[in-house]
Protein backbone atom coordinates (compact mmCIF):
# COMPACT_ATOMS: atom_id res chain seq x y z
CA UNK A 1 -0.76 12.66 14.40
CA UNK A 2 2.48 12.56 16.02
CA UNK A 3 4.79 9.36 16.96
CA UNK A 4 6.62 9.41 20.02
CA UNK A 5 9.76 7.02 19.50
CA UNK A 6 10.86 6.87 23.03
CA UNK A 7 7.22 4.81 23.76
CA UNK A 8 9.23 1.94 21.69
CA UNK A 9 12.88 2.26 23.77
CA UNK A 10 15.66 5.11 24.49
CA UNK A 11 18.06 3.10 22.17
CA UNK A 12 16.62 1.94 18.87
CA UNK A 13 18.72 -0.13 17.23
CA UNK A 14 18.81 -3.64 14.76
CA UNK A 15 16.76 -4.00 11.56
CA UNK A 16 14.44 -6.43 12.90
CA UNK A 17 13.59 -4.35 16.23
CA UNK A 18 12.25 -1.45 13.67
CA UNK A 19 10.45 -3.97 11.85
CA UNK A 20 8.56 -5.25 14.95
CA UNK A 21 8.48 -1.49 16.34
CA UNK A 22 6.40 -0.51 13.38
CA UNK A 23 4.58 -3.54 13.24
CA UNK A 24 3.63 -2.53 16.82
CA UNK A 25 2.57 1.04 15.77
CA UNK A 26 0.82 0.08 12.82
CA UNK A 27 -2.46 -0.69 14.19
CA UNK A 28 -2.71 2.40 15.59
CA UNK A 29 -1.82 4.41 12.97
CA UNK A 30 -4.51 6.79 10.96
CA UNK A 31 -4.69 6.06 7.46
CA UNK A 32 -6.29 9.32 6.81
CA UNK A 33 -4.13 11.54 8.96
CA UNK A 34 -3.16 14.80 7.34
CA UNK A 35 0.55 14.93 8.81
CA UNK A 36 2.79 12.49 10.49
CA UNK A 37 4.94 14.02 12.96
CA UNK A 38 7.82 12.01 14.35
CA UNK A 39 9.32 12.99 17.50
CA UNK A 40 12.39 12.18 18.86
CA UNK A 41 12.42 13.43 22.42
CA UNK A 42 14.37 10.99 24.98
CA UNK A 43 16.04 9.34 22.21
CA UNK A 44 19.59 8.37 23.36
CA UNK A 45 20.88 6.45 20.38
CA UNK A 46 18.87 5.86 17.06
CA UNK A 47 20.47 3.31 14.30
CA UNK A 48 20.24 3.75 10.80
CA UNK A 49 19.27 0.29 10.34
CA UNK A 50 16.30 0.27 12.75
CA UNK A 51 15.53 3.98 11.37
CA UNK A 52 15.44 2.74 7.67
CA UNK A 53 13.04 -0.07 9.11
CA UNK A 54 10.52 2.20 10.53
CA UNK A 55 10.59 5.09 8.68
CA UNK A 56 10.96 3.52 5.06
CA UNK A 57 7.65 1.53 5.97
CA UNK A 58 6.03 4.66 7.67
CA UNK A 59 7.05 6.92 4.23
CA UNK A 60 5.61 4.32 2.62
CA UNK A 61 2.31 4.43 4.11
CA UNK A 62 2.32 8.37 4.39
CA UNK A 63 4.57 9.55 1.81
CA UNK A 64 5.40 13.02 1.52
CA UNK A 65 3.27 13.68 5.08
CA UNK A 66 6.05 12.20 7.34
CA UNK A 67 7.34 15.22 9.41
CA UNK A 68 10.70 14.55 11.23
CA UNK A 69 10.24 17.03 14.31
CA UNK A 70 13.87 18.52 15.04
CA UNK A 71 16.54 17.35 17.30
CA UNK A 72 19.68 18.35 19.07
CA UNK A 73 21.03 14.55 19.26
CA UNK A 74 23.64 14.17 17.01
CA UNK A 75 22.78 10.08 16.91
CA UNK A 76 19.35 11.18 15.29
CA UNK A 77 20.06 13.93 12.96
CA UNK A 78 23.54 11.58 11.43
CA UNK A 79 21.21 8.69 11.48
CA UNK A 80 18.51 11.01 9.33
CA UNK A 81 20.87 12.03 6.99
CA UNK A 82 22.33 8.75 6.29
CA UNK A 83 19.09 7.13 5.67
CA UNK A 84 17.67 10.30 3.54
CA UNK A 85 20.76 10.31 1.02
CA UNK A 86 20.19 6.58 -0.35
């Protein structure tokens, strides 16, 4: 399964906009999918806040299957760092 995070904005930012963004996704989400692929394609600007939102809730439906797809925005990849070393 793959998530494409440009279907919830270009600039994700704010703690409670990832908490309604994967409230949103949630419902579509496969409980029984074998891989999680997030991709960040189109992505202009990606918080850590709204990132530790989503993905914390999305890690903790999917653990170790989450899949962050790469990217050459430097918003994403020093947001993904930040959020990975707590």
């Amino acid at each position: 399964m793959k998530i494409y995070l440009r279907k919830f904005g270009i600039v994700l930012t704010s703690r409670p906009a990832g908490k309604e963004a994967f409230a949103a996704a949630r419902p579509i989400l496969d409980p029984n999918a074998k891989k999680v692929e997030v991709d960040f394609s189109g992505i202009i600007s990606l918080s850590p806040s709204w990132a530790d939102e989503f993905f914390r809730a999305l890690e903790g439906m999917y653990g170790d299957k989450v899949i962050y797809l790469p990217s050459d925005n430097p918003s994403v990849n020093a947001t993904l760092r930040i959020i990975h070393d707590k």
